[in-house]
Protein backbone atom coordinates (compact mmCIF):
# COMPACT_ATOMS: atom_id res chain seq x y z
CA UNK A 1 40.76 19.85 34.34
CA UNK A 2 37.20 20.12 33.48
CA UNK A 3 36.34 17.66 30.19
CA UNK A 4 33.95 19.44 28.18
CA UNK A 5 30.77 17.06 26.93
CA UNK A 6 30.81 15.11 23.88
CA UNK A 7 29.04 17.32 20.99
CA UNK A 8 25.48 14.96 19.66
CA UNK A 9 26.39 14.32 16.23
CA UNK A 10 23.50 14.31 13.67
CA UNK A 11 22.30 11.22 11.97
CA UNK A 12 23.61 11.99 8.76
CA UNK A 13 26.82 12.13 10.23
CA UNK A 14 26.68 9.23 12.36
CA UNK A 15 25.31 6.93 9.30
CA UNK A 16 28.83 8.61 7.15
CA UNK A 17 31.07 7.20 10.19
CA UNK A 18 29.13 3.88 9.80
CA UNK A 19 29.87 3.52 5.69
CA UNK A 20 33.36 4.60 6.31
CA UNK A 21 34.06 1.70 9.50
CA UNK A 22 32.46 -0.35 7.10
CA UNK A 23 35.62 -1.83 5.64
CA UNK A 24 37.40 -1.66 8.59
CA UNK A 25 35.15 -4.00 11.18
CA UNK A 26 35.98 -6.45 8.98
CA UNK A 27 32.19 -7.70 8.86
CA UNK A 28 31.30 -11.37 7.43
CA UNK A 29 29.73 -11.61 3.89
CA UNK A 30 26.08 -11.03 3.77
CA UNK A 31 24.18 -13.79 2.63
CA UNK A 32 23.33 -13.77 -0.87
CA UNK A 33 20.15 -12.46 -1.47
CA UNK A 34 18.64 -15.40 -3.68
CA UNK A 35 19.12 -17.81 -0.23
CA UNK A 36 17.39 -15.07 1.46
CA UNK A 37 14.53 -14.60 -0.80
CA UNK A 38 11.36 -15.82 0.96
CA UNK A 39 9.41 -18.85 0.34
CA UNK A 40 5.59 -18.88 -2.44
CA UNK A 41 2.92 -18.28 -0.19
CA UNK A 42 0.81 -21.11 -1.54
CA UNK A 43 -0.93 -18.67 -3.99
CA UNK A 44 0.43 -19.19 -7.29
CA UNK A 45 2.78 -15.76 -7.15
CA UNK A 46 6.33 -14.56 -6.25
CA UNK A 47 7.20 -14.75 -3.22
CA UNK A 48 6.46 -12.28 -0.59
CA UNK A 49 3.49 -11.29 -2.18
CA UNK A 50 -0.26 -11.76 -1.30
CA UNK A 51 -2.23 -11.42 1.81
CA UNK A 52 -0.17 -10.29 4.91
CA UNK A 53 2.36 -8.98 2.63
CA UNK A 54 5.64 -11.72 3.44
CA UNK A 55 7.43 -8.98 5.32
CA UNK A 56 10.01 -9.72 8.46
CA UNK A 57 10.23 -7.94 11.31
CA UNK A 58 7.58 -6.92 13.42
CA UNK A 59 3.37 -8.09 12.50
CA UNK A 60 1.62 -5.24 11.73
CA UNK A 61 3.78 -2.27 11.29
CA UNK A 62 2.31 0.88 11.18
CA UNK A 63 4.51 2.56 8.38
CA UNK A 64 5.47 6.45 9.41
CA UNK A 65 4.03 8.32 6.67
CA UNK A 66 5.57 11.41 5.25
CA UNK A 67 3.82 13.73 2.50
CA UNK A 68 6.62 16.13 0.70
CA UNK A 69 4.97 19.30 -1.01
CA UNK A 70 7.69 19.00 -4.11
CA UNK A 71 11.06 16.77 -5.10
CA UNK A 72 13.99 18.77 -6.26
CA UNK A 73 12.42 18.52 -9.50
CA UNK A 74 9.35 19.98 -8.31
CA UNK A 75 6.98 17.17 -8.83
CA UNK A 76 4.80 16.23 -5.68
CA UNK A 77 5.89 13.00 -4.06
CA UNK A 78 5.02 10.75 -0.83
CA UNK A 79 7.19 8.39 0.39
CA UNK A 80 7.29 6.32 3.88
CA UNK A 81 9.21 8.20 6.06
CA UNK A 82 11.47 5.21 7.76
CA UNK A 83 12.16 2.95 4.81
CA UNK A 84 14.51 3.12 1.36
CA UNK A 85 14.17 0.16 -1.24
CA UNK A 86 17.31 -1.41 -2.34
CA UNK A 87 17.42 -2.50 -6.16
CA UNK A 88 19.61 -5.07 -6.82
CA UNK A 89 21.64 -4.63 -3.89
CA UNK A 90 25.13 -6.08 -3.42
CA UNK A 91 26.29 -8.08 -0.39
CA UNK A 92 28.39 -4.91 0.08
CA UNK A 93 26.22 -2.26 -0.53
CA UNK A 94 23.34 -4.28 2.13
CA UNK A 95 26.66 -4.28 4.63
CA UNK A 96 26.94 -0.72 4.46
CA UNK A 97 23.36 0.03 4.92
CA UNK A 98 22.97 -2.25 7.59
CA UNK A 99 25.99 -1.19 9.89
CA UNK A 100 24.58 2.33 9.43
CA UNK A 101 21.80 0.86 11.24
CA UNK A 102 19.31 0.07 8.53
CA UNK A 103 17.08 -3.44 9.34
CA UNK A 104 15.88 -6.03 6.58
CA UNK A 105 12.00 -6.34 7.12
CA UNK A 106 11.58 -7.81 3.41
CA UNK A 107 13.38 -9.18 0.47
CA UNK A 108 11.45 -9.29 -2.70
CA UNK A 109 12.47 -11.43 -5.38
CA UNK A 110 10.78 -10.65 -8.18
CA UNK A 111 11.76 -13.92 -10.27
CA UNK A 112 9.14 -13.16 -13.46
CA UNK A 113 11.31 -9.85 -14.04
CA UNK A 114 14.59 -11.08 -13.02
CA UNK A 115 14.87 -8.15 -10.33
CA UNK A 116 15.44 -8.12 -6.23
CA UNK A 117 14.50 -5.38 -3.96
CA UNK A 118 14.93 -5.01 -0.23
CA UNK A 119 13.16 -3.02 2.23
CA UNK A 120 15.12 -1.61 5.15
CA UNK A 121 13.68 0.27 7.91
CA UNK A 122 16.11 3.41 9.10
CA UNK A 123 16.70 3.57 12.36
CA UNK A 124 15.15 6.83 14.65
CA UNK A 125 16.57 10.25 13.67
CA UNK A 126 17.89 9.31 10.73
CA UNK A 127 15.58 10.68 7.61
CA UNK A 128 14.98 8.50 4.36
CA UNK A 129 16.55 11.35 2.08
CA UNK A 130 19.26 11.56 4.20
CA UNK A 131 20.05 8.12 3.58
CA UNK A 132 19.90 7.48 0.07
CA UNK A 133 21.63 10.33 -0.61
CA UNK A 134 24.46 9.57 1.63
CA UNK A 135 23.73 5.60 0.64
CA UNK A 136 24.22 6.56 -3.21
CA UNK A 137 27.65 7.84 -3.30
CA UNK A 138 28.95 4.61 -2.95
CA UNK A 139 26.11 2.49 -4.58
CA UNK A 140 24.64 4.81 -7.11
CA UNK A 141 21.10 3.89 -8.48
CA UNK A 142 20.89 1.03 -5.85
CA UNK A 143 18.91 3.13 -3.26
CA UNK A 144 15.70 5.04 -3.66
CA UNK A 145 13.12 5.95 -1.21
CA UNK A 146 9.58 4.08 -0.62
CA UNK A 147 6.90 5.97 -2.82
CA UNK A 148 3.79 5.78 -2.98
CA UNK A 149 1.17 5.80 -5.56
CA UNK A 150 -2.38 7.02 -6.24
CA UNK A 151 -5.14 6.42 -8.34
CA UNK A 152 -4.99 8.29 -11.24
CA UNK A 153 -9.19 9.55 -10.41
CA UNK A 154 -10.66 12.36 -9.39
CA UNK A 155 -13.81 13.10 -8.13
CA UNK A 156 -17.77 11.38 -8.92
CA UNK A 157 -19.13 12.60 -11.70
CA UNK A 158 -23.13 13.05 -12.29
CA UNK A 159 -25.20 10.23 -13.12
CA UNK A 160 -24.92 8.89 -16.82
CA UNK A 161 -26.60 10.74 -19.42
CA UNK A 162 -26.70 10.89 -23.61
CA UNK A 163 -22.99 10.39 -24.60
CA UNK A 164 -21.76 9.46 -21.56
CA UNK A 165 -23.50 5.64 -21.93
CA UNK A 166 -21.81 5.36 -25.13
CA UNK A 167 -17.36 5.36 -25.15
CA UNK A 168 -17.61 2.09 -27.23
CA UNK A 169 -18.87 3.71 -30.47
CA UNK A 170 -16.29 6.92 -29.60
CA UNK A 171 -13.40 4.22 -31.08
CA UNK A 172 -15.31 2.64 -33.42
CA UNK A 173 -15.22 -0.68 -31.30
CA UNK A 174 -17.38 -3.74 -32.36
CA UNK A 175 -21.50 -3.39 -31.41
CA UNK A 176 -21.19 -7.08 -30.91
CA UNK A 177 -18.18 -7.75 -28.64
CA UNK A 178 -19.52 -11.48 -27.71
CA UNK A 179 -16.14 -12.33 -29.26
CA UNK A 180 -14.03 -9.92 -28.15
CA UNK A 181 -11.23 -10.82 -26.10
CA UNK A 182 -11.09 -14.30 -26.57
CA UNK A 183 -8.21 -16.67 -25.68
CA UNK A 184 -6.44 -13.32 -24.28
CA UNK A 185 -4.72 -12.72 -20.88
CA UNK A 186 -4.90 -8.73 -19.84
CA UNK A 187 -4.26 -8.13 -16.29
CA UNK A 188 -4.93 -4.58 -14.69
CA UNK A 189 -3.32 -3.27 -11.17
CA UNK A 190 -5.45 -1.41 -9.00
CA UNK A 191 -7.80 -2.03 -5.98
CA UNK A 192 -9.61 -5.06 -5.68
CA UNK A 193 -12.54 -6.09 -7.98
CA UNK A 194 -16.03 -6.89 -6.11
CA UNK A 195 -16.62 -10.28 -8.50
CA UNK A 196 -20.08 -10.63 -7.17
CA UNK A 197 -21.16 -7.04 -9.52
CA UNK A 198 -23.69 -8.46 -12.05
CA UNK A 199 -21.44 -6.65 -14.77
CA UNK A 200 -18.99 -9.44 -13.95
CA UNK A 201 -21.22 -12.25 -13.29
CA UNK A 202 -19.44 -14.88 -15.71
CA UNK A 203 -16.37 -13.35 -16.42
CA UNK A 204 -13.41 -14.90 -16.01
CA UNK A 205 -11.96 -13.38 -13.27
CA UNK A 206 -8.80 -14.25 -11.11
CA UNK A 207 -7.36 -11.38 -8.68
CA UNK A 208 -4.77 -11.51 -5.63
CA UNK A 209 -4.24 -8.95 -2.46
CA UNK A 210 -0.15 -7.49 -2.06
CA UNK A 211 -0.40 -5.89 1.37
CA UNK A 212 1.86 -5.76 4.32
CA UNK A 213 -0.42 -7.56 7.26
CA UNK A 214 -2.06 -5.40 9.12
CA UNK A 215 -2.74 -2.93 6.07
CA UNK A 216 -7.03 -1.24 5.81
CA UNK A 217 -7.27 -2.65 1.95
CA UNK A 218 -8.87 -0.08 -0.21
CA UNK A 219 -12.40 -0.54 -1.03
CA UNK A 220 -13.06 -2.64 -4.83
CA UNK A 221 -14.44 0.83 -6.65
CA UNK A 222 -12.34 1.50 -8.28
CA UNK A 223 -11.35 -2.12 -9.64
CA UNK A 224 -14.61 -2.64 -10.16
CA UNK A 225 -15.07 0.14 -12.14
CA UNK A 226 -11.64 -0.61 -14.70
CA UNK A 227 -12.72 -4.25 -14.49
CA UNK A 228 -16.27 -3.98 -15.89
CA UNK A 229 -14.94 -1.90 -18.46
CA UNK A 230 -12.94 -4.29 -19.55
CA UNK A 231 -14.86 -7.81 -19.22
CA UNK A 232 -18.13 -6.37 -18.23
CA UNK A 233 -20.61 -8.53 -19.81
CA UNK A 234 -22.21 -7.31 -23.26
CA UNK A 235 -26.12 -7.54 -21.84
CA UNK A 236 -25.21 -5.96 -18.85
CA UNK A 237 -25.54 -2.12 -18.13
CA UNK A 238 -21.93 -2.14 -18.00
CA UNK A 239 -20.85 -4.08 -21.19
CA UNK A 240 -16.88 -4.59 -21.02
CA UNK A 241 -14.56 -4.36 -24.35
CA UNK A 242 -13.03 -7.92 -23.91
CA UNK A 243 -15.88 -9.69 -22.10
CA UNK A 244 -14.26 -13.02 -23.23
CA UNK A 245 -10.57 -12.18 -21.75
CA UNK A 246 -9.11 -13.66 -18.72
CA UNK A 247 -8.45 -10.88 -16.61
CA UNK A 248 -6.10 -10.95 -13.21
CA UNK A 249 -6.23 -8.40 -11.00
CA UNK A 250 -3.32 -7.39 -8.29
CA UNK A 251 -4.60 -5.22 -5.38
CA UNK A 252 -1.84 -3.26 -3.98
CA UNK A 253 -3.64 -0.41 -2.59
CA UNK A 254 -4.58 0.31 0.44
CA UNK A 255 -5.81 3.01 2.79
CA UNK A 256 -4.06 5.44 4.70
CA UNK A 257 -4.74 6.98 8.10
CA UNK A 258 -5.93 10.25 6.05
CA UNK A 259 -8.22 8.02 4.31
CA UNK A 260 -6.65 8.64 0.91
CA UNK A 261 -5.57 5.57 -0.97
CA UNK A 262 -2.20 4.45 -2.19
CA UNK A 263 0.16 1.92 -2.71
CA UNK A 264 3.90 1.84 -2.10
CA UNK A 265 6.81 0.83 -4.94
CA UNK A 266 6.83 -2.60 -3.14
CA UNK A 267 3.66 -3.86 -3.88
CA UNK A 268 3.65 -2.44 -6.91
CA UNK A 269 6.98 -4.49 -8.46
CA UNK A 270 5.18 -7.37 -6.76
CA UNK A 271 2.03 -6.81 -8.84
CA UNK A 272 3.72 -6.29 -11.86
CA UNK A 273 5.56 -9.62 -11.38
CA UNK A 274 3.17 -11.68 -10.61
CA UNK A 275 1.48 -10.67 -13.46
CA UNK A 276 3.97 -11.34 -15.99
CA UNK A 277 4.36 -15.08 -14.24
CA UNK A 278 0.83 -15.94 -15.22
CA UNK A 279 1.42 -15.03 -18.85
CA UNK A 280 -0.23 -11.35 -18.89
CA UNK A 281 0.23 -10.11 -22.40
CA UNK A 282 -0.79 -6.14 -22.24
CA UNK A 283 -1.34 -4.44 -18.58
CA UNK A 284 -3.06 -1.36 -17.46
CA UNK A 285 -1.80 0.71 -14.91
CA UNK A 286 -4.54 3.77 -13.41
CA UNK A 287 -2.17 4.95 -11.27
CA UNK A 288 0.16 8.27 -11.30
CA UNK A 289 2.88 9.49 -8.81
CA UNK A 290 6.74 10.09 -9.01
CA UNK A 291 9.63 8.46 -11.03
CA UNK A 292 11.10 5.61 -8.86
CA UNK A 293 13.93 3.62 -9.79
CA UNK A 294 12.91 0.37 -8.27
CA UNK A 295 9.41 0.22 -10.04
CA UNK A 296 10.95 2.06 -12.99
CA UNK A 297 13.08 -1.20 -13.40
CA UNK A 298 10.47 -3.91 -12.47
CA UNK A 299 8.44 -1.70 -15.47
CA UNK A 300 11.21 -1.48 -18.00
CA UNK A 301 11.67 -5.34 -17.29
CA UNK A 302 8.29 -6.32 -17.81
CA UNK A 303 8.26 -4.61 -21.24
CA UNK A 304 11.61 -6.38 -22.26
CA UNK A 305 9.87 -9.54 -22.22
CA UNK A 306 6.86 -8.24 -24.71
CA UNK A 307 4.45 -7.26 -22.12
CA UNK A 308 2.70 -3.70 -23.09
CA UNK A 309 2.60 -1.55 -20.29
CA UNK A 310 -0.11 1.20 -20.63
CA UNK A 311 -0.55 3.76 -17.93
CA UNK A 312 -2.43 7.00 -16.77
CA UNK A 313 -0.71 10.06 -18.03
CA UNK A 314 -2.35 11.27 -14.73
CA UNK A 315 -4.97 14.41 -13.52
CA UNK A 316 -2.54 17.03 -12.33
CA UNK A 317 -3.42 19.49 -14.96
CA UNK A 318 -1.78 21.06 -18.38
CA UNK A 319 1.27 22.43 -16.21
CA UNK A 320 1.88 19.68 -13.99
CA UNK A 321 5.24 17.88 -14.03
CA UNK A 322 5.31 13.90 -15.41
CA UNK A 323 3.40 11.27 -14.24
CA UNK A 324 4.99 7.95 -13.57
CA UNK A 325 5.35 5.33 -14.63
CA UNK A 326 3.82 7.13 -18.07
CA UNK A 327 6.39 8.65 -18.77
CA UNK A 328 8.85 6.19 -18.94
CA UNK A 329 10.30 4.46 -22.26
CA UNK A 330 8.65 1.29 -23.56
CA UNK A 331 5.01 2.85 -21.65
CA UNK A 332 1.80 3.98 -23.30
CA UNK A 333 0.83 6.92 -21.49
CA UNK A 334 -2.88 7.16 -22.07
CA UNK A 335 -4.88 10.74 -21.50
CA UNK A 336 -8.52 11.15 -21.58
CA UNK A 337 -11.03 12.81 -23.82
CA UNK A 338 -14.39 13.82 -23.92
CA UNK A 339 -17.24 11.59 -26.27
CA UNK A 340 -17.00 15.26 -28.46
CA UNK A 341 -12.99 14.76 -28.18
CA UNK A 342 -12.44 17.90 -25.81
CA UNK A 343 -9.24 16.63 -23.23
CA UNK A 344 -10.06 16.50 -19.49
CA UNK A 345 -9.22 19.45 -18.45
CA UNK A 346 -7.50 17.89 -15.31
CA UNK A 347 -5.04 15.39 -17.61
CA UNK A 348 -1.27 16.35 -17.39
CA UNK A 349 0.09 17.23 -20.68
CA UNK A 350 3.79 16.26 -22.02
CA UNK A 351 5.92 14.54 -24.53
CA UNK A 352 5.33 11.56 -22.77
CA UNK A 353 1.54 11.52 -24.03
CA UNK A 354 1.45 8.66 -26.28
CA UNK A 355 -2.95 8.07 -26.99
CA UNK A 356 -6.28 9.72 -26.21
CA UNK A 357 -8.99 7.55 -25.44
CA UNK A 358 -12.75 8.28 -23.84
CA UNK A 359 -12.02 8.84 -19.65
CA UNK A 360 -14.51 12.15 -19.11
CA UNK A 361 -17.62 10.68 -17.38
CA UNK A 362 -17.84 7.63 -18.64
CA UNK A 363 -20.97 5.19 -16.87
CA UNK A 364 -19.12 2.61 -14.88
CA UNK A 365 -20.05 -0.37 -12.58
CA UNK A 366 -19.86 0.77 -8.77
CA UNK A 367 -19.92 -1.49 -5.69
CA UNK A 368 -23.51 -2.48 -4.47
CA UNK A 369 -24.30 -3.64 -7.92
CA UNK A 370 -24.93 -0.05 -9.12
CA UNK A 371 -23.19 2.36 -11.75
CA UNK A 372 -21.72 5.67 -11.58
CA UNK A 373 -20.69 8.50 -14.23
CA UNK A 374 -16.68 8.86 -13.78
CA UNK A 375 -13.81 11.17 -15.13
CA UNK A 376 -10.29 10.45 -15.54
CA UNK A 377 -7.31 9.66 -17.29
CA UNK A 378 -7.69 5.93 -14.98
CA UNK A 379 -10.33 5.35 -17.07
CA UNK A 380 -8.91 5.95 -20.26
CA UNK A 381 -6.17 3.23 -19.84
CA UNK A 382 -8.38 0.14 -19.61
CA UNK A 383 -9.35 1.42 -23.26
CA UNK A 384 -5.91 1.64 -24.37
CA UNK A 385 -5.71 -2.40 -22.63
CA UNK A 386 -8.34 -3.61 -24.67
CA UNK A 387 -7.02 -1.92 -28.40
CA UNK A 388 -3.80 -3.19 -27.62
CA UNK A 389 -4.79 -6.92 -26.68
CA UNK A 390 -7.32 -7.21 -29.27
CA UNK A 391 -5.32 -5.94 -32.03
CA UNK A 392 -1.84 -7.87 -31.02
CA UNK A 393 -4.76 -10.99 -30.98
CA UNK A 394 -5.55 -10.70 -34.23
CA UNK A 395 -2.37 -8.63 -35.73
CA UNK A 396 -4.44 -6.08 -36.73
CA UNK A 397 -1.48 -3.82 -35.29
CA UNK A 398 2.06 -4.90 -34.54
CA UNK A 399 3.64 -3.62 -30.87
CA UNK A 400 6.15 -1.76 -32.53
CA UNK A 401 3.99 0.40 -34.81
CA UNK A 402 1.68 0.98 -31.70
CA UNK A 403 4.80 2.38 -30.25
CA UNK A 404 5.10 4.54 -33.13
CA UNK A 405 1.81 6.11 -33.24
CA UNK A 406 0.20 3.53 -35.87
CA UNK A 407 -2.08 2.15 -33.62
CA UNK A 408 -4.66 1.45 -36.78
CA UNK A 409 -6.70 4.14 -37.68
CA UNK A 410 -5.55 7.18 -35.49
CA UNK A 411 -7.83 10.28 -35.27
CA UNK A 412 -5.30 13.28 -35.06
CA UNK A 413 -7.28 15.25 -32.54
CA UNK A 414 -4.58 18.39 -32.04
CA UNK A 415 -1.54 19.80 -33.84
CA UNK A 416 -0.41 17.92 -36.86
CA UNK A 417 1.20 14.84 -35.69
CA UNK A 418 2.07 14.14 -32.29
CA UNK A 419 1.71 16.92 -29.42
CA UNK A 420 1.75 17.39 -25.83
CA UNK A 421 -2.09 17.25 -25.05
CA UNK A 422 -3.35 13.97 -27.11
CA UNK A 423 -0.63 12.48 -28.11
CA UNK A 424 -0.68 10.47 -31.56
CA UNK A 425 -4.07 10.95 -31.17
CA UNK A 426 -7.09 8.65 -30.80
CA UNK A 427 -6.89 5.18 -31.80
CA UNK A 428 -10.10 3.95 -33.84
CA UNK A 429 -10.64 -0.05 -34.13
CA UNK A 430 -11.37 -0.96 -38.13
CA UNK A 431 -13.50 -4.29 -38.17
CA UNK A 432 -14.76 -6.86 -35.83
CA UNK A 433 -13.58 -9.31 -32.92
CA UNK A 434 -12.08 -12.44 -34.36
């Protein structure tokens, strides 16, 4: 009698064998995840964070990139091909994944926000959709895949001209902002800043790498522009709205073998934590990309502790879908306008769309100790930063009613009260620094 071959059995398949043995091998407990969490690297933050990243596994790991034209809700997403991120996995849920043939190459605890997440590499054949999909059934909104993140800039603009030298007195803010800022802690998450810009010579700058060793880190411009906005200092070509603030800056992003520059969900809830630990009050977030539910919770838990989130409602255009994390609850999503309060006519429009504030060429430090003319709704948020700190400092505006649209004096720059394109409108700053 002739045996016929074994049929190949696809990966999906294989990995719904593997959840349904599960129960059956009889496997020992995992180990809980807080004994598993890894030890500070020495630099002040949670663990796993900072230069070389804290990953197990193999040293540097070239991730397997993936770029998807649309999700099923048809809003562009990238994600790393071979991974999913486990939120607040239980011992069972990691057993599952794991005898599927899933591998632990990090386990972030993210102590400042109460929140765990572990990376797991999939094995060959078997896609990262595939998996949390099949993952889910049993452990809904435990799995998610890896995203990634981009700047929320376009291209250069021309060199500064007229107008474009002066956002400051577009909201009204203080000539004199020698004051501005002081005893306040703002912290901003982007690429690294290049400290040594005479813009920044002075300021009081702290900032901290979270990359996975091996990683190209992005170059600073884009820091450097958001910082110098910010704490740029007032006799400088570049002066900053809160020259006096501490500022910390987490450097996630990195470049990619396309040369575009992003940052996964990982470093990101790392970023965000290590913030909070060193007593960030308001954060600004330039960055756009899909909804995640691991950075959506390391978000919504930062804001549960008081921390105002503001972040780029992103440059997609008027019919582009949401950005994120903008568009989540408890988040300021900031657009940008023009210094004759036109919108960019690349910022995504939505309900989500809480201020307007200047982002359309605005003069900004660049590396080299130059400037450059920039447009974007990135730019826009380290404005929305500097309202919010300043006027929580001197309760000039209370977080709730900045919530609510009564951010101080608000210009309504569309449709009677709030609306898709600007929001509540833009914010203006009555009086001086104190």
């Amino acid at each position: 009698m002739t045996i016929p071959p074994s049929p190949r059995l696809r990966p999906a398949v294989l990995l719904a064998i593997a959840l349904l043995a599960v129960p059956m091998l009889g496997l020992p407990p995992a180990t809980g995840l807080s004994a598993l969490a890894l030890a500070d690297d020495g630099d002040g933050g949670a663990a796993g964070g900072g230069g070389g990243g804290g990953a197990g596994g193999d040293g540097g790991w070239e991730p397997d990139y993936d770029v998807v034209d649309s999700a099923p809700d048809g809003a562009p997403e990238t994600f790393i091909a071979n991974e999913i991120l486990a939120l607040d996995p239980s011992p069972a849920a990691l057993r599952r994944a794991t005898a599927a043939g899933a591998t632990v190459i990090e386990r972030i605890r993210a102590t400042s926000l109460s929140l765990q997440v572990v990376r797991l590499r999939l094995p060959p054949g078997l896609d990262a959709k595939t998996a949390r999909e099949i993952l889910s059934e049993r452990d809904p909104r435990t799995f998610d895949l890896h995203h990634l993140y981009r700047l929320a800039e376009p291209a250069d603009e021309a060199a500064c001209g007229g107008e474009a030298c002066a956002p400051l007195r577009l909201i009204d803010w203080p000539q004199d902002t020698r004051e501005c800022g002081r005893g306040q802690s703002i912290g901003i998450v982007d690429t690294a800043v290049e400290a040594r810009h005479p813009a920044l010579s002075g300021a009081e700058l702290r900032q901290r790498r979270f990359l996975d060793e091996g990683a190209q880190a992005a170059t600073a411009e884009h820091g450097t522009a958001v910082a110098a906005l910010l704490v740029g200092r007032p006799d400088s070509g570049f002066p900053g709205l809160l020259p006096r603030a501490r500022l910390l800056a987490a450097a996630p992003f990195y470049e990619l073998a396309s040369g575009s520059v992003s940052a996964d969900a990982a470093g990101l809830v790392k970023s965000i934590d290590w913030l909070v630990s060193q007593g960030v009050k308001v954060i600004g977030l330039s960055l756009a990309g899909p909804s995640n539910q691991v950075l959506d919770a390391a978000v919504q838990r930062a804001a549960a502790k008081g921390v105002v989130i503001s972040a780029a409602a992103g440059n997609g255009g008027r019919n582009a879908p949401p950005a994120y994390p903008a568009a989540l609850e408890r988040v300021l999503g900031v657009t940008a306008i023009s210094t004759d309060g036109r919108i960019y006519w690349r910022a995504n429009q939505g309900d989500y769309v809480d201020y307007a504030l200047p982002g359309v060429k605005l003069w900004t430090a660049d590396l080299g100790g130059g400037g450059k003319a920039r447009s974007g709704t990135s730019f826009a948020v380290p404005f929305m930063v500097a309202f919010v700190s300043q006027s929580l400092a001197q309760r000039s505006a209370a977080r709730e009613a900045i919530f609510r649209g009564e951010a101080g004096a608000v210009v309504d720059l569309g449709a009677p009260g709030r609306d898709p394109v600007f929001g509540w409108g833009q914010p203006r700053f009555v009086g001086r620094c104190r």
